[in-house]
Protein backbone atom coordinates (compact mmCIF):
# COMPACT_ATOMS: atom_id res chain seq x y z
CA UNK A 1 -60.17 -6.73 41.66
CA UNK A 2 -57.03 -8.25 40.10
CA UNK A 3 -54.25 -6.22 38.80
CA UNK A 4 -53.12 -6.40 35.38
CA UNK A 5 -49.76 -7.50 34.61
CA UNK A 6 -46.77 -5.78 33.13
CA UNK A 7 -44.96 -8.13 30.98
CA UNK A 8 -41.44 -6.18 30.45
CA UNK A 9 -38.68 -8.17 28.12
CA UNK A 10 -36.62 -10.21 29.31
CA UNK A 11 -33.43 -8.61 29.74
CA UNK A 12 -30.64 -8.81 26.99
CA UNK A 13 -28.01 -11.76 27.88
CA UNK A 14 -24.60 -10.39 28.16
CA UNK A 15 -23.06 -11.51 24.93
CA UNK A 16 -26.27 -9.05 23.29
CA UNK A 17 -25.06 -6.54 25.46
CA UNK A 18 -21.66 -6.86 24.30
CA UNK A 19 -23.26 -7.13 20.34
CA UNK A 20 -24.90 -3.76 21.01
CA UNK A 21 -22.08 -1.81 22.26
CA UNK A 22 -19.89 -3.38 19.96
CA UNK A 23 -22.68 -2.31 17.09
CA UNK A 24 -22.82 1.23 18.81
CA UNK A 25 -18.68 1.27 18.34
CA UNK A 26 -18.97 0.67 15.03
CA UNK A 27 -21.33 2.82 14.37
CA UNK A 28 -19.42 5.79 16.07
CA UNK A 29 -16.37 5.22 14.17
CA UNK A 30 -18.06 5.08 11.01
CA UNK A 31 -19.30 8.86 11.73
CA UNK A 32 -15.57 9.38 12.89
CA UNK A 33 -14.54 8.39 9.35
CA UNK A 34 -17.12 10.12 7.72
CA UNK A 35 -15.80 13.57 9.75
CA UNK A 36 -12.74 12.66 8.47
CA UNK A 37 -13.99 12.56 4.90
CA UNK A 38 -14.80 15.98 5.45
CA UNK A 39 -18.54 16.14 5.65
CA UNK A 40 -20.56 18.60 7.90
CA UNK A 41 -20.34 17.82 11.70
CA UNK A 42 -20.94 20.01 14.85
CA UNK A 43 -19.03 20.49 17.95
CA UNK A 44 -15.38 20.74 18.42
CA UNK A 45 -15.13 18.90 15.33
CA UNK A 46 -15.78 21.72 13.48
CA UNK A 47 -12.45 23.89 15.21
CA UNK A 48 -11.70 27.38 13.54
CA UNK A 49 -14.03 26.35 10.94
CA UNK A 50 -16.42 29.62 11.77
CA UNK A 51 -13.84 32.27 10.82
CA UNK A 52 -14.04 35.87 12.43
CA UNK A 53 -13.73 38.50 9.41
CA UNK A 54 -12.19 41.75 10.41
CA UNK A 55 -13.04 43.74 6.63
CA UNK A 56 -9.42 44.40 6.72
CA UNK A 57 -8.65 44.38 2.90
CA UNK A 58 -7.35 47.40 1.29
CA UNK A 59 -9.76 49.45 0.01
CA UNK A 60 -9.12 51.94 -3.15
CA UNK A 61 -10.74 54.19 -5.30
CA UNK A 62 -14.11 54.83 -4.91
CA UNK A 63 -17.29 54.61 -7.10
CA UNK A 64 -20.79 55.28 -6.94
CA UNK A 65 -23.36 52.42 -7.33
CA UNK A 66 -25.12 51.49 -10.59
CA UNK A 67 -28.75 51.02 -9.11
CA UNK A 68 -31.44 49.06 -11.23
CA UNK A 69 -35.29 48.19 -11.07
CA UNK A 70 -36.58 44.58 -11.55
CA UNK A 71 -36.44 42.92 -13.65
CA UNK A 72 -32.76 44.54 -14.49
CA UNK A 73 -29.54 43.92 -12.63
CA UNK A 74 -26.40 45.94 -12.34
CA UNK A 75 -23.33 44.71 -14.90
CA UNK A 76 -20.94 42.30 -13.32
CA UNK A 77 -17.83 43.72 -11.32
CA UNK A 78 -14.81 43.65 -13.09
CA UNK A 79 -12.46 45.04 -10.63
CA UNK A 80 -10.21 42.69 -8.75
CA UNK A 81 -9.54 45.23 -5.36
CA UNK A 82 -12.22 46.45 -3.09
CA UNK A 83 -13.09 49.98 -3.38
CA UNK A 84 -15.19 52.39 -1.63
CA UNK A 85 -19.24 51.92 -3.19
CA UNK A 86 -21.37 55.08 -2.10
CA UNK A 87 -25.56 53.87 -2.56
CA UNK A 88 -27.81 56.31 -2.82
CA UNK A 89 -31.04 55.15 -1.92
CA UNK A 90 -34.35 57.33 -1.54
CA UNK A 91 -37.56 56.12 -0.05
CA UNK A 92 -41.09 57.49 -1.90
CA UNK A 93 -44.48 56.41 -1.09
CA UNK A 94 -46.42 56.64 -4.14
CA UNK A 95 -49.60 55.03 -5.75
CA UNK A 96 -48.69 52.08 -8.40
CA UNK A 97 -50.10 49.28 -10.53
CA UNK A 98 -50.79 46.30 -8.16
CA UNK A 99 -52.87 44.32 -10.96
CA UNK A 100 -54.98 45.87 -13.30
CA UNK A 101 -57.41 48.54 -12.51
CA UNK A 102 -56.00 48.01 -9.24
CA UNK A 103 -53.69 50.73 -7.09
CA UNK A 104 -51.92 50.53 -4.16
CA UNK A 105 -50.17 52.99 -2.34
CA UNK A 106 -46.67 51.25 -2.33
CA UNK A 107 -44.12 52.38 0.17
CA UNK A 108 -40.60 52.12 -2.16
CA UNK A 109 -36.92 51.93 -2.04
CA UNK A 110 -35.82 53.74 -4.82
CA UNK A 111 -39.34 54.30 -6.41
CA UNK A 112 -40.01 50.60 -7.41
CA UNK A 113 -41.12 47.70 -6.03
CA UNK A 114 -39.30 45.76 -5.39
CA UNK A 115 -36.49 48.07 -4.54
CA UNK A 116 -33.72 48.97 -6.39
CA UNK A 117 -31.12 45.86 -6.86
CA UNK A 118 -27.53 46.76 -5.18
CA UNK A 119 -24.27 44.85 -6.76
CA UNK A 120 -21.19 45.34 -4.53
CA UNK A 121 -18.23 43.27 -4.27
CA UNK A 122 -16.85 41.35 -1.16
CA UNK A 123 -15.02 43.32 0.71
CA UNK A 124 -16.18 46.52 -0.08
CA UNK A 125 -16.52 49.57 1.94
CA UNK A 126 -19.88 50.27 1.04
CA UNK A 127 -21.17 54.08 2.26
CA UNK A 128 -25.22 53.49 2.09
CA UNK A 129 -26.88 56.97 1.82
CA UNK A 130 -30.69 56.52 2.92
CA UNK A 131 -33.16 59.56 2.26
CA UNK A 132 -36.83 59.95 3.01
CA UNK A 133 -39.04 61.67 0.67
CA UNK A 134 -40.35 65.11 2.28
CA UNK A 135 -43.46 64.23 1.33
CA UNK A 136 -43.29 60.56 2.98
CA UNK A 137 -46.11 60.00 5.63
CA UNK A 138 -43.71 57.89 8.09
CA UNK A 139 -40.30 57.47 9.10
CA UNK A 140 -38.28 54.48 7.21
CA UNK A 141 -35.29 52.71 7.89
CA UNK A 142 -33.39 49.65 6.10
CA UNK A 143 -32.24 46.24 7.48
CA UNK A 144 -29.54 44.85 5.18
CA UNK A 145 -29.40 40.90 5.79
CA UNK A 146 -25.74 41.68 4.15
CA UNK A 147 -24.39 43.64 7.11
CA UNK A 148 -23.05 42.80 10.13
CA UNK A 149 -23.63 45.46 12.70
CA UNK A 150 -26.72 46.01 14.88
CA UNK A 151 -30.17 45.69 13.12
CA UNK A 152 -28.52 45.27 9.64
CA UNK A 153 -27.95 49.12 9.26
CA UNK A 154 -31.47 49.83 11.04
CA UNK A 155 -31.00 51.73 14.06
CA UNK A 156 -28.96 54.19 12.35
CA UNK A 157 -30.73 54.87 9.29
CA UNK A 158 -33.58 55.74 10.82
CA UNK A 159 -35.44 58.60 8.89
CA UNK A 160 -37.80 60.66 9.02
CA UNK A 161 -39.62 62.39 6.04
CA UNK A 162 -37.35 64.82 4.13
CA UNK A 163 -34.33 63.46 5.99
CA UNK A 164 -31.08 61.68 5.55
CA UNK A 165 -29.03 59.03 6.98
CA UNK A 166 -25.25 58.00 6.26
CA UNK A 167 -23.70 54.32 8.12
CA UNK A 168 -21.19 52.33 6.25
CA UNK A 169 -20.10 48.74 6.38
CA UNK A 170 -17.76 46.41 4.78
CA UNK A 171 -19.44 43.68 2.52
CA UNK A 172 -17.71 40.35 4.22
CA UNK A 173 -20.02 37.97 3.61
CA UNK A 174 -20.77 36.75 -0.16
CA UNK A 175 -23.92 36.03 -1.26
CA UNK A 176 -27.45 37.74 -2.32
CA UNK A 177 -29.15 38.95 0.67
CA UNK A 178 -32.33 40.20 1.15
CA UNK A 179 -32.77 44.22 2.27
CA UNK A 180 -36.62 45.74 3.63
CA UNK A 181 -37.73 48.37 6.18
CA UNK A 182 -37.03 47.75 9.54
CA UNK A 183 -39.19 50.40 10.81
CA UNK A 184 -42.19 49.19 13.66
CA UNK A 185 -44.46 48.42 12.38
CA UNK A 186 -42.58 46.13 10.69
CA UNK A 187 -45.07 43.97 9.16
CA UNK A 188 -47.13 47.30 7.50
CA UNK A 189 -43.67 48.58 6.11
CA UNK A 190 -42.87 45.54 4.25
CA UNK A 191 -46.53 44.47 3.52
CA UNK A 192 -46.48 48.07 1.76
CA UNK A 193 -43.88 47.02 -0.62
CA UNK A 194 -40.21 47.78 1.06
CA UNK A 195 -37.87 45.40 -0.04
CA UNK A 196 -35.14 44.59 -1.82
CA UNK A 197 -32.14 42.66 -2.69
CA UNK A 198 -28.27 43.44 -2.41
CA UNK A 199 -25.54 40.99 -4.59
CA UNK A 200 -22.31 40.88 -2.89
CA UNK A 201 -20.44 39.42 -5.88
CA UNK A 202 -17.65 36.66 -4.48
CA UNK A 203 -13.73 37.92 -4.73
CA UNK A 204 -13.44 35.85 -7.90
CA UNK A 205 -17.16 36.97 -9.40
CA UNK A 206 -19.69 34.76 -10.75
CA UNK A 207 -19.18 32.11 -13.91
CA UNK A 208 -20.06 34.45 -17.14
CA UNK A 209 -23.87 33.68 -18.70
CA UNK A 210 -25.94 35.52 -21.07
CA UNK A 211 -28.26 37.19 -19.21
CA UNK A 212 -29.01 37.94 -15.53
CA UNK A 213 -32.33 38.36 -14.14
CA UNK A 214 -33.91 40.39 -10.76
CA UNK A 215 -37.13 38.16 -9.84
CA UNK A 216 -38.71 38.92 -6.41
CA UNK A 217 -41.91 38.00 -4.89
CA UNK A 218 -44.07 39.23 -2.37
CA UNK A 219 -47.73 39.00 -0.93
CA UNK A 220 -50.03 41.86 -0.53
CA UNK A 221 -53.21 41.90 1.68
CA UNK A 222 -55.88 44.42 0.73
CA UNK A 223 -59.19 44.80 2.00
CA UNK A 224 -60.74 44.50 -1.38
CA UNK A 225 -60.61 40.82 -3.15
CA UNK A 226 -58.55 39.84 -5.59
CA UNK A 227 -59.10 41.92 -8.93
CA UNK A 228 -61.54 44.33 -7.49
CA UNK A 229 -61.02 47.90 -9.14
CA UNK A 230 -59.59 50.88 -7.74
CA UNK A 231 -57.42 51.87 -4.68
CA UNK A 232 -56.54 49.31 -2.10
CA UNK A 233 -55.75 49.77 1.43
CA UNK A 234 -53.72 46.90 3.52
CA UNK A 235 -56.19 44.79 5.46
CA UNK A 236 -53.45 44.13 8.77
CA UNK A 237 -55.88 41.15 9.92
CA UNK A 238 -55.37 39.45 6.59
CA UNK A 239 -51.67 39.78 7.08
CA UNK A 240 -51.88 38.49 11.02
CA UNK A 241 -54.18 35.85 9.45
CA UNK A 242 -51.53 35.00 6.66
CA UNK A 243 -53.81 35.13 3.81
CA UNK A 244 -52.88 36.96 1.15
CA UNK A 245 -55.02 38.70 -1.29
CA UNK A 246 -51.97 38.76 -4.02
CA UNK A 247 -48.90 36.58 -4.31
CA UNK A 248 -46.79 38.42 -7.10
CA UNK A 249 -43.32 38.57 -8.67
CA UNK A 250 -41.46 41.98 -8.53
CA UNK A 251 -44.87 43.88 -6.99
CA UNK A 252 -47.68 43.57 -9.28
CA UNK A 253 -49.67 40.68 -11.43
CA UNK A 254 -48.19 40.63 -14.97
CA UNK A 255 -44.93 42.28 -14.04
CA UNK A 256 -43.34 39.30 -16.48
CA UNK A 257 -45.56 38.63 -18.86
CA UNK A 258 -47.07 40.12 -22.39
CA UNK A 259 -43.64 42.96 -23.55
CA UNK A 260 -42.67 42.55 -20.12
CA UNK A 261 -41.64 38.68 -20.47
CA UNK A 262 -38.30 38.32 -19.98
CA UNK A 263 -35.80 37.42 -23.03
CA UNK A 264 -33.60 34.88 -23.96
CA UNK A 265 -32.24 33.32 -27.67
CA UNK A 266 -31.68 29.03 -28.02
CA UNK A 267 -28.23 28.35 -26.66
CA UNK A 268 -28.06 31.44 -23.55
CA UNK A 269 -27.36 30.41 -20.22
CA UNK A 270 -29.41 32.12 -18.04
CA UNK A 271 -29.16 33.32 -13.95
CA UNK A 272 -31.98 34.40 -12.00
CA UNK A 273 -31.68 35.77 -8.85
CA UNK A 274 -34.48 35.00 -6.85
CA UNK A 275 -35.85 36.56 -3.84
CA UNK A 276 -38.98 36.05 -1.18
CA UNK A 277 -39.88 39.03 0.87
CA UNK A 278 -42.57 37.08 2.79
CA UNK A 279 -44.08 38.81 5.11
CA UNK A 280 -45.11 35.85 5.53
CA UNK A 281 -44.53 32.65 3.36
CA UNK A 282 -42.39 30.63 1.51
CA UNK A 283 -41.68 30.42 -1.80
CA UNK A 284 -41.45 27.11 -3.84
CA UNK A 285 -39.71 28.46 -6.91
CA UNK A 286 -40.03 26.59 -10.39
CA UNK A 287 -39.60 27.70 -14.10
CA UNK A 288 -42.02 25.37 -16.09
CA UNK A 289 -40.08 23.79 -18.56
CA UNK A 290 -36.94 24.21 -17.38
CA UNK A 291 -34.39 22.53 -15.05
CA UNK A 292 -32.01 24.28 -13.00
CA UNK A 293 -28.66 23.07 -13.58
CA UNK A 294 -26.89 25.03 -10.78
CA UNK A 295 -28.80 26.06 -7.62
CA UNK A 296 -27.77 28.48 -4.82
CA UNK A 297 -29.96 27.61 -1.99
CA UNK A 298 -31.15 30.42 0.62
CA UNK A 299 -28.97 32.56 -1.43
CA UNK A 300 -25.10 31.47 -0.31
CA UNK A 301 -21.82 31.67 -2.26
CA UNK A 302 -21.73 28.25 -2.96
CA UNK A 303 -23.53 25.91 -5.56
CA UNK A 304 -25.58 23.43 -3.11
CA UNK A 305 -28.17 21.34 -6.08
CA UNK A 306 -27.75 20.04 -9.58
CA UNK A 307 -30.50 19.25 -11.73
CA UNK A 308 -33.46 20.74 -9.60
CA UNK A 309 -36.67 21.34 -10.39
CA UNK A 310 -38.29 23.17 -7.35
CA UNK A 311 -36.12 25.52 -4.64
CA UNK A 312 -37.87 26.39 -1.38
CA UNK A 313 -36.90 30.13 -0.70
CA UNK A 314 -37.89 31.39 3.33
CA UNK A 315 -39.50 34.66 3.63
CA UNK A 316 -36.65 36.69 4.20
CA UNK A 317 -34.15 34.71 1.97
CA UNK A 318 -33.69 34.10 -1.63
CA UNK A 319 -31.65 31.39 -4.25
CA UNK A 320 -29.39 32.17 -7.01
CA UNK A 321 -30.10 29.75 -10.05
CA UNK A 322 -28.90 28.96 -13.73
CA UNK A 323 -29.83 26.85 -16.59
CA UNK A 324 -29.03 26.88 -20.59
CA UNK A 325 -31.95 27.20 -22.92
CA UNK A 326 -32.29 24.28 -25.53
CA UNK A 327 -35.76 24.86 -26.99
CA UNK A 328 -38.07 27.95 -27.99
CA UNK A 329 -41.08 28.88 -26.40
CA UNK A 330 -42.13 30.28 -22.97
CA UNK A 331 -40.84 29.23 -19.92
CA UNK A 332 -43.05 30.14 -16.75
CA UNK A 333 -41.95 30.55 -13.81
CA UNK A 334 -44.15 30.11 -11.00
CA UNK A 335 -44.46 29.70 -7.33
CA UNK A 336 -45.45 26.27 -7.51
CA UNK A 337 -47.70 26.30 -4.55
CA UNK A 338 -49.88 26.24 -7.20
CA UNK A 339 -53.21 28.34 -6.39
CA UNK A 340 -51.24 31.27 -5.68
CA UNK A 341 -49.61 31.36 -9.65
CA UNK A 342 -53.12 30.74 -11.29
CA UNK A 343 -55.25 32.89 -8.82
CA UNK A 344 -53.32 35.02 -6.97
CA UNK A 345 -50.17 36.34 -9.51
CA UNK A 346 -47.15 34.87 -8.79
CA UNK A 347 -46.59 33.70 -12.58
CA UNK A 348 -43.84 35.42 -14.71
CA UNK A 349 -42.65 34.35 -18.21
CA UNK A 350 -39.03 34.41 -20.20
CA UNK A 351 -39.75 33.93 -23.67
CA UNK A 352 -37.07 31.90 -25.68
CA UNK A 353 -36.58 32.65 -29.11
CA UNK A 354 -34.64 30.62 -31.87
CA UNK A 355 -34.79 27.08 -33.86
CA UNK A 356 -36.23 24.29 -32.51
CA UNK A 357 -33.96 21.37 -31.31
CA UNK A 358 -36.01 17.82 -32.48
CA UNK A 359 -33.75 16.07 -30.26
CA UNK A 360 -34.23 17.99 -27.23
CA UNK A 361 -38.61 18.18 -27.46
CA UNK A 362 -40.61 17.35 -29.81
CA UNK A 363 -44.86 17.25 -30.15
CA UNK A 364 -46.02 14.42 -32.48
CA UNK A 365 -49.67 13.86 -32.03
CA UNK A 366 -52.53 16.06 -30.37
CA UNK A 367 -54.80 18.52 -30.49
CA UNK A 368 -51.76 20.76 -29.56
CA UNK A 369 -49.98 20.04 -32.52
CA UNK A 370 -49.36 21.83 -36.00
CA UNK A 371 -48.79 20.19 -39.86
CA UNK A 372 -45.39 20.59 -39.37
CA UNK A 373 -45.14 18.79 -35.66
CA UNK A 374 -44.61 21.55 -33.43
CA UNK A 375 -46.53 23.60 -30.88
């Protein structure tokens, strides 16, 4: 039996050798320079880079929280000093609309889902009060992705039915951040509809628009299929399993659409903020018709996209984004995974009202189009 050969390469002469290295130099300085020019790098590099916040500004005054339900939002803050922010915050478990002819019991923050949107500023002392309805069948808790501190608030807001819990914390960290139920099992309590969002506004606030928007979505997993009348119970192996029954902005089908479309006139500049509870997938956000001219990915303080026309939101995480209107008509936003906004809910509308702009769209020829041109 003969054995096969190995043909290896002939090794590199020396002057290649000396190429390479000489290449790999090169190349090692140019990523020097471009740390120098101030673009993300890891390592030492980085230095004092990560800072280590203390929540040592002065807080004074104090105030109680304006609280709102989707699709609403609190008004901006237009205080320039942190103050004391007491939230009041009571869990109910209560039968809603999940789609039509359909009910679920949802488990709530605040009696909505999702729950009701918080608007602090950074640096606030915020005192979160957490009840438990006395007629709750569990105990509840919250996680706050805004707080530092063990569990996001969890471990000691732990409730039980007709009960109350008191922790503060000191917003440091701008940004909107995702709140839910913390309590095992974790997966039921947030498949049941307990979640939420919390805005901590940056020291220097947001740039003014016209109107602000709450927009969350969610998945539900019922034993029934999708549409089938009457009361639904969660199906756990559909949630283990990751499929859905309903896919749904701010905790039912039609939550945005019909009188509930959102509103906006020619000429507003609109900012939605945009949360994905999960459980368990992500989000690929896009309003149909629309570009977003600013975009806040996974929800930081900073402006990270221009002109984009899909964000990716994690379960668990959310986007802040903004765009004028130009041109009347209905905008939908979807979850552009596209089965789950035609079949399982996750479609929501802002109707734009005003005169047409020629220049910015215009319909000239189909079956589509009107005597006078338009849609």
């Amino acid at each position: 039996m003969t054995t096969p050969r190995i043909h290896l390469p002939a090794p590199l002469p020396l002057t290649k050798i000396a190429l390479v290295a000489a290449i790999a130099v090169v190349s090692l300085s140019g990523a020097t320079a471009i740390v120098n020019r101030g673009l993300p790098t890891f390592g030492s590099a980085r230095g004092a880079a990560i800072p280590l916040r203390a929540g040592a500004e002065k807080v004074t005054g104090e105030e109680v929280a304006v609280l709102t339900d989707a699709p609403n939002v609190p008004p901006p803050i237009t205080r320039t000093h942190a103050t004391k922010v007491i939230v009041n915050l009571e869990v109910i478990e209560k039968p809603m609309r999940l789609a039509d002819s359909v009910q679920y019991t949802m488990w709530t923050f605040g009696g909505s889902v999702p729950g009701r949107f918080i608007r602090v500023r950074e640096g606030d002392l915020v005192e979160f009060h957490l009840k438990n309805a006395a007629n709750s069948t569990m105990p509840h808790n919250i996680d706050l992705h805004a707080v530092t501190g063990p569990g996001g608030g969890a471990k000691a807001s732990l409730t039980v039915p007709g009960g109350e819990s008191v922790f503060s914390f000191t917003a440091m960290n701008p940004g909107l951040f995702v709140y839910h139920c913390a309590t095992s099992p974790v997966p039921m309590h947030m498949a049941n509809g307990m979640y939420g969002m919390i805005l901590v506004e940056p020291k220097e606030g947001l740039p003014a628009v016209d109107h602000e928007y709450y927009v969350m979505q969610s998945e539900f997993y019922t034993k029934g299929k999708y549409g089938e009348h009457g009361m639904q119970m969660l199906d756990m192996d559909k949630g283990i399993d990751e499929k859905p029954t309903y896919v749904v902005f701010n905790g039912s089908v039609g939550s945005m659409t019909g009188d509930r479309a959102l509103q906006a006139k020619v000429g507003d500049r609109v900012r939605l903020f945009v949360g994905n509870a999960g459980p368990n997938l992500t989000s690929s956000f896009h309003v149909i018709g629309e570009i977003f001219d600013n975009v806040y990915s996974e929800g930081g303080s900073t402006i990270t996209g221009h002109n984009v026309q899909t964000t990716s939101i994690p379960a668990g995480g959310s986007a802040i984004v903004e765009f004028g209107v130009e041109q009347p008509g209905d905008l939908i936003m979807v979850d552009h995974a596209i089965f789950r906004a035609f079949n399982k809910g996750t479609l929501g509308v802002l109707r734009v009202t005003g005169e047409e702009n020629r220049n910015v769209f215009a319909a000239i020829k189909g079956i589509g189009v009107t005597a006078k041109g338009g849609e």
